[in-house]
Protein backbone atom coordinates (compact mmCIF):
# COMPACT_ATOMS: atom_id res chain seq x y z
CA UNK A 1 -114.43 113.20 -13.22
CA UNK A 2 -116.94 116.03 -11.39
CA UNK A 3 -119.40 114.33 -9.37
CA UNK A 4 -120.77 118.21 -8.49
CA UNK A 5 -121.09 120.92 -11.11
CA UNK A 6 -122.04 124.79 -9.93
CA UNK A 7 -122.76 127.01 -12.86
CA UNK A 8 -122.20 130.67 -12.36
CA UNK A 9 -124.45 132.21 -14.51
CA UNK A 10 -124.87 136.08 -15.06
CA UNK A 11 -127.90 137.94 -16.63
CA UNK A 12 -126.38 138.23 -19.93
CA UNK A 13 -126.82 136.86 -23.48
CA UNK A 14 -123.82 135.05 -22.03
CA UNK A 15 -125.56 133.64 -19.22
CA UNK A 16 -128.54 131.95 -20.87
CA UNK A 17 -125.58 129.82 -23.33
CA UNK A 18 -123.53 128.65 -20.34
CA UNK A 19 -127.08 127.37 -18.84
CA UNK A 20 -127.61 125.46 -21.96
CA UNK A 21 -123.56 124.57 -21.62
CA UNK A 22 -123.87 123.45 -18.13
CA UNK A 23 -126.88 121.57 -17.97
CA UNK A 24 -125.81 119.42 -21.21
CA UNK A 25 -122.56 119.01 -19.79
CA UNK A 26 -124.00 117.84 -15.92
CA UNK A 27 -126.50 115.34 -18.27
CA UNK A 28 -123.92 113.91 -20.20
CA UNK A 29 -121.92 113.39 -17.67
CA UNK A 30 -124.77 112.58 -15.40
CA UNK A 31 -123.98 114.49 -12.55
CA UNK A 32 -125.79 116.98 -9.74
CA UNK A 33 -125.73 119.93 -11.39
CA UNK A 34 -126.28 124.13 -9.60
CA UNK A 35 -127.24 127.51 -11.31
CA UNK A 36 -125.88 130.32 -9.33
CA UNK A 37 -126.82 133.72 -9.94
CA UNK A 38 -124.76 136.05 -7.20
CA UNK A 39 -126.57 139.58 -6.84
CA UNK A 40 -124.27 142.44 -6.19
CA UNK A 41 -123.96 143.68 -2.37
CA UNK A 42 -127.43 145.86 -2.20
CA UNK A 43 -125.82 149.13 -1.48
CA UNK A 44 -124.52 148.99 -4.76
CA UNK A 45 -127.85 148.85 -7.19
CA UNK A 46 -130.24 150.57 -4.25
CA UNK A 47 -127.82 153.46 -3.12
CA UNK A 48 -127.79 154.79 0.10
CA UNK A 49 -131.32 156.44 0.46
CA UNK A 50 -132.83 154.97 3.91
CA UNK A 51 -136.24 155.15 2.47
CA UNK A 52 -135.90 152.23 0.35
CA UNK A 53 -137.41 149.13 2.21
CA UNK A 54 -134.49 147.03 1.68
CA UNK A 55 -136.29 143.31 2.63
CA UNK A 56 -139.00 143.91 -0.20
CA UNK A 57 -136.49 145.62 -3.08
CA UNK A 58 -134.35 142.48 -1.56
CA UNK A 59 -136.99 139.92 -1.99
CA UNK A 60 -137.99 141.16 -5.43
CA UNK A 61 -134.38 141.50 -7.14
CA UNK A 62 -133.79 137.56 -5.87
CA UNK A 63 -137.16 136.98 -7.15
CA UNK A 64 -136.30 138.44 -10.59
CA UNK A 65 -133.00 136.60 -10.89
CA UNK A 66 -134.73 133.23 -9.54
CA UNK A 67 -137.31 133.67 -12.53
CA UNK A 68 -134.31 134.66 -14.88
CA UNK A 69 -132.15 131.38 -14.08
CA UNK A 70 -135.59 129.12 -14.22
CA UNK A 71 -136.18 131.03 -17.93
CA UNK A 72 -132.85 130.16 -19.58
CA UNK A 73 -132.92 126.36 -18.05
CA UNK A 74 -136.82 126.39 -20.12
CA UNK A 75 -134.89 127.63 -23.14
CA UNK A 76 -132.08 125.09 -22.64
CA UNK A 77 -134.85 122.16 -21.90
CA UNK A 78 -136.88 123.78 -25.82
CA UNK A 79 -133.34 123.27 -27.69
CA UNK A 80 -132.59 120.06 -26.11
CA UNK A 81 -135.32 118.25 -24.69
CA UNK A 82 -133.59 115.60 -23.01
CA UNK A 83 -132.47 117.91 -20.45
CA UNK A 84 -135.99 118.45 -19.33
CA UNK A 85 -135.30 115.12 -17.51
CA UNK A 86 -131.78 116.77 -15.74
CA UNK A 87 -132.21 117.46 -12.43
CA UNK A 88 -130.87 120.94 -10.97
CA UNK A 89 -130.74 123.28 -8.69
CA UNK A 90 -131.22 127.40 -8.59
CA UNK A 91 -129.43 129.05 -5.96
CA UNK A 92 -129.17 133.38 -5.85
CA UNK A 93 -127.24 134.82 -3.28
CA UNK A 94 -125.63 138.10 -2.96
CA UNK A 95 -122.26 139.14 -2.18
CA UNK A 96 -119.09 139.90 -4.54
CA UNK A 97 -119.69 137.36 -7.45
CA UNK A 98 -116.29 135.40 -7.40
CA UNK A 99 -115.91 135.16 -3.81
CA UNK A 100 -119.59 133.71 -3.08
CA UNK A 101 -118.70 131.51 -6.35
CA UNK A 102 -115.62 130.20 -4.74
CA UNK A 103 -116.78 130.22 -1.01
CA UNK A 104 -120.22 128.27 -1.97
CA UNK A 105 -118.37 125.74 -4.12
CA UNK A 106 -116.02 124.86 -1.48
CA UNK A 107 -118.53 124.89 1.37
CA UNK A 108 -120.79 122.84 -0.66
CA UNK A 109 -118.49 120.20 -2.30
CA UNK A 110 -118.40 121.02 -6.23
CA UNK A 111 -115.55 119.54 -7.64
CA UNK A 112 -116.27 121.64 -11.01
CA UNK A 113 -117.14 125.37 -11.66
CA UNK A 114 -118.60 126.44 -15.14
CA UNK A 115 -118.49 130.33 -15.68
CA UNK A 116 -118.81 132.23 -18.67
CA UNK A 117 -115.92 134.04 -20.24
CA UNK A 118 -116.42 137.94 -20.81
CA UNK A 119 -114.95 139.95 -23.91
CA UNK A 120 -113.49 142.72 -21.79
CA UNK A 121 -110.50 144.93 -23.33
CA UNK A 122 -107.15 144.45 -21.80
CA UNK A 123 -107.32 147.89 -19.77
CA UNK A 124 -110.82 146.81 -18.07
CA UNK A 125 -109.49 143.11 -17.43
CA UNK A 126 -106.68 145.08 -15.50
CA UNK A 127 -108.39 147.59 -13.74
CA UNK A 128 -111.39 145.82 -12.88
CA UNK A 129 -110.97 142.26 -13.29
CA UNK A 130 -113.33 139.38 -13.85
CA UNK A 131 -115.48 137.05 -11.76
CA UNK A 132 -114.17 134.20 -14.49
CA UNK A 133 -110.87 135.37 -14.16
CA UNK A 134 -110.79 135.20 -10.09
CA UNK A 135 -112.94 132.25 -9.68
CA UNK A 136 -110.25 130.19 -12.33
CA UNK A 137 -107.28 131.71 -10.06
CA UNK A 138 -108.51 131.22 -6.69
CA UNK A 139 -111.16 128.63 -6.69
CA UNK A 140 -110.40 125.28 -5.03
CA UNK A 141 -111.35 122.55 -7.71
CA UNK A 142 -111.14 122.83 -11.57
CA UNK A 143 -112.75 125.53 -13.62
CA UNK A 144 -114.21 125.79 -17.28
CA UNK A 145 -114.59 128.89 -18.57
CA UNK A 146 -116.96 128.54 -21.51
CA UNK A 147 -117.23 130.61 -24.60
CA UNK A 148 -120.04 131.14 -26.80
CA UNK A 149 -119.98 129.16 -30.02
CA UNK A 150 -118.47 126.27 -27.94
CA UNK A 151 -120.46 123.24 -28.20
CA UNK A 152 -120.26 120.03 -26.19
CA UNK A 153 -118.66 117.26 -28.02
């Protein structure tokens, strides 16, 4: 049984249902429970023009997701209102999504990953890839990869 639960939760329509997934799941089970939100390496979403000041744009886009996380765990909390009494964590880092996932979860102690599943076509899912896809193959404790329309039990 997971004594430790990290949730990996993107910005999506997905994200906000495995926030409501994760947090009834960590109350049920009555366990710590983590949102993770894992920004893409800067360089990425600010480009390469030096003029940018990268610790402000930096600041604000953790900011952003911070207030994003603490929004869907409000909607969770308005559909179930026992989870308002669920303790939890927020934590936004940056990196490559699966591998800050996997390395956090490991350096931290989680024993159980939630991450949403993603309706990507075969060619994309084999070009690209998926951050569920990686963390279930290379993570080192169990993962659940949730679907919407899945409901706790």
């Amino acid at each position: 049984m997971p004594k430790k639960i990290l949730v990996g939760v993107d910005m999506s329509k997905l994200g906000e249902n495995v926030t409501l997934y994760g947090l009834s799941l960590a109350y049920r089970l009555d366990v710590d429970v983590t949102f993770i939100h894992v920004l893409p390496h800067p360089s990425l979403w600010r480009g390469y023009d030096p003029w940018i000041p990268r610790i402000e744009i930096d600041h604000q886009i953790k900011e952003i997701a911070q207030k994003r996380l603490t929004y869907y765990l409000k909607k969770a909390e308005e559909k179930d209102p026992v989870l308002k009494d669920k303790k939890r964590e927020i934590v936004v880092l940056e990196g490559n999504p699966a591998e800050t996932i996997i390395n956090y979860a490991k350096e931290k102690g989680y024993n159980l990953i939630i991450v949403g599943s993603r309706g990507h076509s075969a060619f994309e899912r084999i070009v690209v890839g998926s951050t569920a896809t990686n963390v279930a193959r290379y993570a080192h404790c169990s993962v659940l990869i949730h679907r919407i329309g899945e409901d706790i039990i």
